[in-house]
PDB file of N, CA and C in Angstrom:
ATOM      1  N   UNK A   1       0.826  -1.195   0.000  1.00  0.00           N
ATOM      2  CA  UNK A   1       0.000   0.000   0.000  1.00  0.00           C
ATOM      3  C   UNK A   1       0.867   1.254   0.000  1.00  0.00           C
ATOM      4  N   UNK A   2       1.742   1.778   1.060  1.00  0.00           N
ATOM      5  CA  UNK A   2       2.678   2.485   0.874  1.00  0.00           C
ATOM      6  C   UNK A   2       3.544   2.434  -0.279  1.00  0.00           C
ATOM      7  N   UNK A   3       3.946   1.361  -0.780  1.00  0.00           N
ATOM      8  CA  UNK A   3       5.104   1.714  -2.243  1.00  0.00           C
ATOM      9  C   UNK A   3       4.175   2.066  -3.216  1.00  0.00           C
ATOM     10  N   UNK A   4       2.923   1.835  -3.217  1.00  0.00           N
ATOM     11  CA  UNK A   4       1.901   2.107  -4.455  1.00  0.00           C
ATOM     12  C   UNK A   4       1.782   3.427  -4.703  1.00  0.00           C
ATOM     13  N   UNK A   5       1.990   4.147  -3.173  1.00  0.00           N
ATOM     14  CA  UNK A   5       1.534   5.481  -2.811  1.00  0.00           C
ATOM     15  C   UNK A   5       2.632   6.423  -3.158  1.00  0.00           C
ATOM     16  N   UNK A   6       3.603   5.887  -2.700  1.00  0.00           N
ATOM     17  CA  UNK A   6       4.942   6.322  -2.606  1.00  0.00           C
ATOM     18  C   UNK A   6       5.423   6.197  -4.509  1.00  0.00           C
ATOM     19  N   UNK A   7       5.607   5.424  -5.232  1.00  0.00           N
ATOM     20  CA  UNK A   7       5.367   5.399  -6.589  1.00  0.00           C
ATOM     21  C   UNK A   7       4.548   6.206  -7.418  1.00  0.00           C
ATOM     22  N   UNK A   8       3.127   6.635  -6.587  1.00  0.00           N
ATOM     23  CA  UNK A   8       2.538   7.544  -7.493  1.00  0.00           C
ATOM     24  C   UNK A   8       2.817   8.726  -7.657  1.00  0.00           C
ATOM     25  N   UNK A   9       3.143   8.864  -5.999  1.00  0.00           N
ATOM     26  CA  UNK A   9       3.673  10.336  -5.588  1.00  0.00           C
ATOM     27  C   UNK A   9       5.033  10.874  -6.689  1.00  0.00           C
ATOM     28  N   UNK A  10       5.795   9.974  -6.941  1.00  0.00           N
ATOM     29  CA  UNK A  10       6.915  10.508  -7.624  1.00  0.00           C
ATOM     30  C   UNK A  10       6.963  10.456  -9.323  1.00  0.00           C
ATOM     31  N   UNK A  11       5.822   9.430  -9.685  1.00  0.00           N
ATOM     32  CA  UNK A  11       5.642   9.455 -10.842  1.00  0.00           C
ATOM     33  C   UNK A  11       5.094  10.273 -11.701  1.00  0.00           C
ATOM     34  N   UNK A  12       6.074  11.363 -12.498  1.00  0.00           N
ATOM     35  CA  UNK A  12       5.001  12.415 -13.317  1.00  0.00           C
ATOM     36  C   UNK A  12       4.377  12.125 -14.517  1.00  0.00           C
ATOM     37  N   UNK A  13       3.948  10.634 -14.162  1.00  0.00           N
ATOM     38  CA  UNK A  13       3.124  10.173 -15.578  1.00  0.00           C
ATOM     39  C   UNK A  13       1.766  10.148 -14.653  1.00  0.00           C
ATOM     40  N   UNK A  14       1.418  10.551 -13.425  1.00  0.00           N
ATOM     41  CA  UNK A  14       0.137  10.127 -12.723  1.00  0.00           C
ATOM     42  C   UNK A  14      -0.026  11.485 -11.915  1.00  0.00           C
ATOM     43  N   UNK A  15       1.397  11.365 -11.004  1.00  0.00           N
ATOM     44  CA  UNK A  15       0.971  12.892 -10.636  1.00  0.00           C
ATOM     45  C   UNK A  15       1.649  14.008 -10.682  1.00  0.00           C
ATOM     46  N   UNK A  16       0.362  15.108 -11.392  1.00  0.00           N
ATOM     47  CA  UNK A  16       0.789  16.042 -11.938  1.00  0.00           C
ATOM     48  C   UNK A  16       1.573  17.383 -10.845  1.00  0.00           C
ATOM     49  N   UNK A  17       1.478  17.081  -9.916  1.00  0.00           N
ATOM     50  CA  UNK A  17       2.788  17.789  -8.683  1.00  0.00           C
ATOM     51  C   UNK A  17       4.023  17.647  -9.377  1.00  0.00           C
ATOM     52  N   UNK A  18       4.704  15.974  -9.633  1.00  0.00           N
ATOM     53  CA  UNK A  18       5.757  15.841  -9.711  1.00  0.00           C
ATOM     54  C   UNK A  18       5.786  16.477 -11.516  1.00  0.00           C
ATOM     55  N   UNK A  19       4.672  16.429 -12.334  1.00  0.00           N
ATOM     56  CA  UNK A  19       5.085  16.527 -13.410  1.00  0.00           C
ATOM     57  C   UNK A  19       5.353  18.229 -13.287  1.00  0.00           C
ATOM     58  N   UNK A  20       4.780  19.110 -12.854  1.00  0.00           N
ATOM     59  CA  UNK A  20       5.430  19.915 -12.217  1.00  0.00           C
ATOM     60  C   UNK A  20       6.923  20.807 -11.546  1.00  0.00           C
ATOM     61  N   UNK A  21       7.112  19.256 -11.587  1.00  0.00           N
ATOM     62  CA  UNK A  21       8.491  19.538 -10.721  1.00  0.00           C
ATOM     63  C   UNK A  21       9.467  19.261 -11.272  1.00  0.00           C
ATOM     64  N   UNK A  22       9.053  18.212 -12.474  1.00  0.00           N
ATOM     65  CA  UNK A  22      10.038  17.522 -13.318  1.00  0.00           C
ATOM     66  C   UNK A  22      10.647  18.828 -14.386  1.00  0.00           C
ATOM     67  N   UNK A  23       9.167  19.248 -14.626  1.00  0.00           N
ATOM     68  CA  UNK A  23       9.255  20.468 -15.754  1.00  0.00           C
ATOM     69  C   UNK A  23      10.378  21.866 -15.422  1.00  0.00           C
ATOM     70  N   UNK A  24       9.932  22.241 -13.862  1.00  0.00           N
ATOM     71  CA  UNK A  24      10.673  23.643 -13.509  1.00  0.00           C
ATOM     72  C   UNK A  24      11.958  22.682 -13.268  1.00  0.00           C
ATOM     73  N   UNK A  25      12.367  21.837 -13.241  1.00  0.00           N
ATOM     74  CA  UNK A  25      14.319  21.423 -12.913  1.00  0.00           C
ATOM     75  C   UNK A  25      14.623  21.353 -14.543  1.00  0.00           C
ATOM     76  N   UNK A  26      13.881  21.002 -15.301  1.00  0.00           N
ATOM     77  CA  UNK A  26      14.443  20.732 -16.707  1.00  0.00           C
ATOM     78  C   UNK A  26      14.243  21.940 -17.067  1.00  0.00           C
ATOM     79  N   UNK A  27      13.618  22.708 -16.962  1.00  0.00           N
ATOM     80  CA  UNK A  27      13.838  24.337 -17.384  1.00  0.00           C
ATOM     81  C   UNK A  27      14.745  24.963 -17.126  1.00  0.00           C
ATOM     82  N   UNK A  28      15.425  24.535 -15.685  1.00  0.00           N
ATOM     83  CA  UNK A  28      16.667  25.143 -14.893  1.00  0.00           C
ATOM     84  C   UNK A  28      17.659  24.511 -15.855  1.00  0.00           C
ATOM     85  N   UNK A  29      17.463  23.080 -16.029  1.00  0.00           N
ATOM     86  CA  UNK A  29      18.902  22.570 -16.643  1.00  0.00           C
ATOM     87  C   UNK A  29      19.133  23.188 -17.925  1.00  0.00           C
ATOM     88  N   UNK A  30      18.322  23.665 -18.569  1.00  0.00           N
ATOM     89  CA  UNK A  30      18.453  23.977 -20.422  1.00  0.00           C
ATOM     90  C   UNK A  30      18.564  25.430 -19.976  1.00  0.00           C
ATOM     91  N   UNK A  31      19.502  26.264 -18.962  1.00  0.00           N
ATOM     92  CA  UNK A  31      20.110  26.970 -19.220  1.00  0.00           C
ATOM     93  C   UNK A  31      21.323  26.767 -18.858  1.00  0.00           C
ATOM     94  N   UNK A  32      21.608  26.018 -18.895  1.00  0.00           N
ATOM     95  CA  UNK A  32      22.853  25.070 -18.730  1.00  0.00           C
ATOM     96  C   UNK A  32      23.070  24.400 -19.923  1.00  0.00           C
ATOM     97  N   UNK A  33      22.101  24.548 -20.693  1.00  0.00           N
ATOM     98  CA  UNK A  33      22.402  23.034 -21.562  1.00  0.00           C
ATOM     99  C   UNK A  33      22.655  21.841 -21.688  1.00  0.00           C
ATOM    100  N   UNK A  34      21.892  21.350 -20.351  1.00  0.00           N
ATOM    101  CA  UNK A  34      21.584  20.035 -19.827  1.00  0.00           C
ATOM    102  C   UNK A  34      20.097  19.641 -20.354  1.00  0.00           C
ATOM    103  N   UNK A  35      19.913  18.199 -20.495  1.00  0.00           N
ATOM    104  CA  UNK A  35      18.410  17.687 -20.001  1.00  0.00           C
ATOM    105  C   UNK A  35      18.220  16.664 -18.807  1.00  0.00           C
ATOM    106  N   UNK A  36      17.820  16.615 -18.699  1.00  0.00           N
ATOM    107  CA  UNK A  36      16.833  16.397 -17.370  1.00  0.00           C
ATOM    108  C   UNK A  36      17.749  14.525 -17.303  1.00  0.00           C
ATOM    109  N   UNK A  37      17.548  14.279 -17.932  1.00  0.00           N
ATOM    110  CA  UNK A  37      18.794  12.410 -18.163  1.00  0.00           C
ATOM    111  C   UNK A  37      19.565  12.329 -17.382  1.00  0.00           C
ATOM    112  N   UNK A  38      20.243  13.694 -18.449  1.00  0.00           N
ATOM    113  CA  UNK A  38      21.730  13.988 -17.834  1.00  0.00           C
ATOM    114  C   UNK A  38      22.185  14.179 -16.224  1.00  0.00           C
ATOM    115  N   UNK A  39      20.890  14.237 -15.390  1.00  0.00           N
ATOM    116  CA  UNK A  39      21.246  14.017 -13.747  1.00  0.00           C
ATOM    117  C   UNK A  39      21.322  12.911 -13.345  1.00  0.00           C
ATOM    118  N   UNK A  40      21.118  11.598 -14.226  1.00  0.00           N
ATOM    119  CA  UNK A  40      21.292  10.573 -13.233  1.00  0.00           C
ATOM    120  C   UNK A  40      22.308  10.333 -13.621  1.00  0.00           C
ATOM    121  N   UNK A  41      22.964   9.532 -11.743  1.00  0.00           N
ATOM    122  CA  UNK A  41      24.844   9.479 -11.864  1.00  0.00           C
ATOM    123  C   UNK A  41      25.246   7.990 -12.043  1.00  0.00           C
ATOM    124  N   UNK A  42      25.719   7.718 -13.317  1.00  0.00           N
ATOM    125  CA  UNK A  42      26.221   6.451 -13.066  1.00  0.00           C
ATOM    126  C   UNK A  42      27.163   5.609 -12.220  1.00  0.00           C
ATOM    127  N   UNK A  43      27.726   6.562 -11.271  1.00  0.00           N
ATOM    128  CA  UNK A  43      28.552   6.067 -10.550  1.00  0.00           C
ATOM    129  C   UNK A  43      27.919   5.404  -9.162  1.00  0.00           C
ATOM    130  N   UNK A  44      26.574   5.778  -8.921  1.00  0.00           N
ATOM    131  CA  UNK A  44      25.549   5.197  -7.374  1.00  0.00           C
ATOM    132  C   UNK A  44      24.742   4.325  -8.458  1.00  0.00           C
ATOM    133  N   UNK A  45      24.570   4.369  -9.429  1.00  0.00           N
ATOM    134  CA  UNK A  45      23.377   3.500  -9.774  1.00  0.00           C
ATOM    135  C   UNK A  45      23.995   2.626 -10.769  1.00  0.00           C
ATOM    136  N   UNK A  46      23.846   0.960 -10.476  1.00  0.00           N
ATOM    137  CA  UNK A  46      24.507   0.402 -11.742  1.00  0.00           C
ATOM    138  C   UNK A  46      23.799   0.287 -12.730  1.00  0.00           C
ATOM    139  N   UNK A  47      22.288   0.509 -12.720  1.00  0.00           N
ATOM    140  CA  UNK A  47      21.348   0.441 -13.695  1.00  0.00           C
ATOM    141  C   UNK A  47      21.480   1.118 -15.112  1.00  0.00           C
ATOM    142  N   UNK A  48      21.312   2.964 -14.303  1.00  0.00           N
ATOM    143  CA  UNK A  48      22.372   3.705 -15.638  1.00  0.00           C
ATOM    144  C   UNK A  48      23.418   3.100 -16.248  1.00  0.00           C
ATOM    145  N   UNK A  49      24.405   2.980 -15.234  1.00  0.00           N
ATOM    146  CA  UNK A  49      25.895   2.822 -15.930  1.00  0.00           C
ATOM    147  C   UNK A  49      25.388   1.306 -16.651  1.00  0.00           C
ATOM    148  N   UNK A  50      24.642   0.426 -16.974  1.00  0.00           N
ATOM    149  CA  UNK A  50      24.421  -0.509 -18.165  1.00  0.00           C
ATOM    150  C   UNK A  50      23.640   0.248 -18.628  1.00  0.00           C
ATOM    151  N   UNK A  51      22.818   1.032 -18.697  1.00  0.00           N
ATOM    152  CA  UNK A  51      22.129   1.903 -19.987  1.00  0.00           C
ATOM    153  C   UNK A  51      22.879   2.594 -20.507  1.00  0.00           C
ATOM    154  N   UNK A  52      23.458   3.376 -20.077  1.00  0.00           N
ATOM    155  CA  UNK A  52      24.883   4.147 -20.704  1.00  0.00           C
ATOM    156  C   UNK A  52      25.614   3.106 -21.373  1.00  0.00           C
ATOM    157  N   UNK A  53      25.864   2.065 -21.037  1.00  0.00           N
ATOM    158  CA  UNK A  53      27.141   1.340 -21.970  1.00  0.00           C
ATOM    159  C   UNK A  53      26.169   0.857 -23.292  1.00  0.00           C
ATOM    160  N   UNK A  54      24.599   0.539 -22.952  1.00  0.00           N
ATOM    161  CA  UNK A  54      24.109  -0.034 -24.323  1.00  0.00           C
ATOM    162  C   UNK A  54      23.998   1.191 -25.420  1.00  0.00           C
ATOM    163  N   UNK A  55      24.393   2.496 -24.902  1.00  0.00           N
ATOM    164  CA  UNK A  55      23.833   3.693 -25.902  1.00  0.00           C
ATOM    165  C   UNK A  55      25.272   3.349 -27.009  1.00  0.00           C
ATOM    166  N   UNK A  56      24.741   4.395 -28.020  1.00  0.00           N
ATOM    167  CA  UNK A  56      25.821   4.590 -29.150  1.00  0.00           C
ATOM    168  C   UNK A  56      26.764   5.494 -28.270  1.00  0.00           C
ATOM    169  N   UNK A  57      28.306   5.288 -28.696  1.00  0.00           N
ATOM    170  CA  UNK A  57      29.246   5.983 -28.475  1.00  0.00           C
ATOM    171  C   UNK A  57      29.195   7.487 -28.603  1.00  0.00           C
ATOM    172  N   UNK A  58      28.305   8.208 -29.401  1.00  0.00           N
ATOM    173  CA  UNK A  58      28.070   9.393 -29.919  1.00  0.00           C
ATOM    174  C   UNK A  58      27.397   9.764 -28.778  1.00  0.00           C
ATOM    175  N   UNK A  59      26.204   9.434 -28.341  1.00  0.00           N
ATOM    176  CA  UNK A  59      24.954   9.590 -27.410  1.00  0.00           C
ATOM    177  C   UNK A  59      25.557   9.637 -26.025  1.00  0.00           C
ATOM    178  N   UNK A  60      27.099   8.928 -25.322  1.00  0.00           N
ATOM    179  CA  UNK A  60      27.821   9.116 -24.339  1.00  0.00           C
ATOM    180  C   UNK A  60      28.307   9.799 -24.619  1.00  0.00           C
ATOM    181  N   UNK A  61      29.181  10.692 -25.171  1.00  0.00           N
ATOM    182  CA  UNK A  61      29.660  11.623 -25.661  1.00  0.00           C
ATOM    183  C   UNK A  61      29.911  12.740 -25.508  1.00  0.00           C
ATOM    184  N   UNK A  62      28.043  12.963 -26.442  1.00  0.00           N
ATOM    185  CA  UNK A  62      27.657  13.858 -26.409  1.00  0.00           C
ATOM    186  C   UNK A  62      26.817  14.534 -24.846  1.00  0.00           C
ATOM    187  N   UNK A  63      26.448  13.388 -24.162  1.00  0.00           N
ATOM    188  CA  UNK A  63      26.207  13.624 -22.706  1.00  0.00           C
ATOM    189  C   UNK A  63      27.028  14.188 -21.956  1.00  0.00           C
ATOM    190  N   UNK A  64      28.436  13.693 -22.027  1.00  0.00           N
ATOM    191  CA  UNK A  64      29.737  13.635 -21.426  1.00  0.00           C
ATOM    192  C   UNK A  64      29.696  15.401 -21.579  1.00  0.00           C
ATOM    193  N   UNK A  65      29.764  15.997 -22.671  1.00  0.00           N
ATOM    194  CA  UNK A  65      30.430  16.902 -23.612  1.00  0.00           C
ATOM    195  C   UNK A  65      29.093  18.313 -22.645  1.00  0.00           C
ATOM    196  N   UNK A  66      28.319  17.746 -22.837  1.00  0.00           N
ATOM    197  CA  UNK A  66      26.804  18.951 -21.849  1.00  0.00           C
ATOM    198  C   UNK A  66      27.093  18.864 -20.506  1.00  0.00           C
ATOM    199  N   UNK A  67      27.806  17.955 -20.034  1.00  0.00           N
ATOM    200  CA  UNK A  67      28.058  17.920 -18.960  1.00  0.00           C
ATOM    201  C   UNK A  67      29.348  18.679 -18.063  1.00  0.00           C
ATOM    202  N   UNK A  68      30.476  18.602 -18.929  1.00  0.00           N
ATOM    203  CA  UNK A  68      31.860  19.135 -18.735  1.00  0.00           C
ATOM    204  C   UNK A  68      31.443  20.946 -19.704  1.00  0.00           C
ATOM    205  N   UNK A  69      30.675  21.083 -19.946  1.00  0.00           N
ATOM    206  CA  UNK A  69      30.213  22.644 -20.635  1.00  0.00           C
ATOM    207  C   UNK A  69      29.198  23.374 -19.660  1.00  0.00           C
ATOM    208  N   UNK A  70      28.287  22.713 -19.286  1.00  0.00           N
ATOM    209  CA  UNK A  70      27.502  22.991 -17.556  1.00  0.00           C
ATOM    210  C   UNK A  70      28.340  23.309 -16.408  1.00  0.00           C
ATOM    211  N   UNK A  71      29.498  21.973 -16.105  1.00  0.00           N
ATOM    212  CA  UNK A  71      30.199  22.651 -14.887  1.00  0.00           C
ATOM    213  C   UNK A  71      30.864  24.222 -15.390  1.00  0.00           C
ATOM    214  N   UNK A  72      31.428  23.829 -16.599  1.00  0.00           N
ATOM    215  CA  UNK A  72      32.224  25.551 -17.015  1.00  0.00           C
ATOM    216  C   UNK A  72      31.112  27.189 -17.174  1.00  0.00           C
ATOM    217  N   UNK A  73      30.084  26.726 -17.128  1.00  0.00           N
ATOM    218  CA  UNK A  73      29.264  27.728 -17.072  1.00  0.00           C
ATOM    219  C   UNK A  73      29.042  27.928 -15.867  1.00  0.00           C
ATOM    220  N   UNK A  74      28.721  26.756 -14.978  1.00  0.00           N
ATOM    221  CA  UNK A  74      28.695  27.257 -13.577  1.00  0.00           C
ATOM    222  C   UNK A  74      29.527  28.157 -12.733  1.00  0.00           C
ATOM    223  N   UNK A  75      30.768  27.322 -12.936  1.00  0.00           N
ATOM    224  CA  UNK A  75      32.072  27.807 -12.835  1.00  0.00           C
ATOM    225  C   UNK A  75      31.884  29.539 -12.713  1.00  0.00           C
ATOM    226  N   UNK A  76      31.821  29.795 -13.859  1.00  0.00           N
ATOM    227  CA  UNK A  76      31.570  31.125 -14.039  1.00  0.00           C
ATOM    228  C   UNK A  76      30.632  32.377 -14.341  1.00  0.00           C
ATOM    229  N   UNK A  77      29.321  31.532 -14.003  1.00  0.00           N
ATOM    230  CA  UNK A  77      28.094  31.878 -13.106  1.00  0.00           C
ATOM    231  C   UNK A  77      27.076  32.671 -14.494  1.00  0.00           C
ATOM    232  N   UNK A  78      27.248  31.993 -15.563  1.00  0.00           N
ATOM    233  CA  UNK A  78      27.178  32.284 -16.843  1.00  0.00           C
ATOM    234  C   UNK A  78      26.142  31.262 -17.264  1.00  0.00           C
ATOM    235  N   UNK A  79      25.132  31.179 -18.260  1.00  0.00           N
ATOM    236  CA  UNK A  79      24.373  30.320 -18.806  1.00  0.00           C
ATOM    237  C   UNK A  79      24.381  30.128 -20.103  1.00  0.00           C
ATOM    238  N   UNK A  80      23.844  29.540 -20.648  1.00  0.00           N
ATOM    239  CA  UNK A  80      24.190  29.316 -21.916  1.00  0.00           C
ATOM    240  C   UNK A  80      23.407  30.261 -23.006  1.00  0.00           C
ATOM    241  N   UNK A  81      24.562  30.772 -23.821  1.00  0.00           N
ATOM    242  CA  UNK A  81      23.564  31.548 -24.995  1.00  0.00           C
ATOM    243  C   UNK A  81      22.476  31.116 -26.075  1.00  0.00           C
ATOM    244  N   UNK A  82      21.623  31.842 -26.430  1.00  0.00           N
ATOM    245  CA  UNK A  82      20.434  31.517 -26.669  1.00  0.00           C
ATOM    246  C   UNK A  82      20.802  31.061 -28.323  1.00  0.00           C
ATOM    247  N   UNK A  83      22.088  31.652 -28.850  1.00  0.00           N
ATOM    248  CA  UNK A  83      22.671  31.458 -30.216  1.00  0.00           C
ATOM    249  C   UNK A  83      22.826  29.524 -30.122  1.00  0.00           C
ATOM    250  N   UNK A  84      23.483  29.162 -28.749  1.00  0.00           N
ATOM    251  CA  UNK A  84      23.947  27.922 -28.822  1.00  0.00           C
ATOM    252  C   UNK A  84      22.589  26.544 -28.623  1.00  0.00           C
TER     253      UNK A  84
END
């Protein structure tokens, strides 16, 4: 009863709180030039890190590549231009 509850609560395919919530962090990340993926860490979860290894080499990459361009914007408290 609780994990049912606890599952719905976080699922933003049911409830629309979290879809909510999902939306304003992925808004935050795409001025970064992140998406919303790109937060889960393969290094705590082994699940990712085998989804990551089944992707194309390009598709890690290019994750890798939004990711090391986010910290450098942070870095310097800068977001990403609207050109890029």
């Amino acid at each position: 009863m609780m994990s049912s509850l606890l599952a719905w609560l976080v699922n933003p395919r049911w409830n629309p709180l979290a879809r909510l919530h999902m939306n304003a962090v992925a808004s935050c990340l795409h001025k970064y030039g992140l998406r919303y993926d790109d937060m889960y860490d393969s290094y705590h979860d082994l699940d990712i890190k085998d989804a990551l290894a089944q992707l194309r080499r390009e598709v890690v990459d290019a994750r890798k590549q939004r990711l090391k361009c986010a910290m450098d914007l942070s870095m310097k408290h800068r977001y990403l231009s609207k050109e890029a």
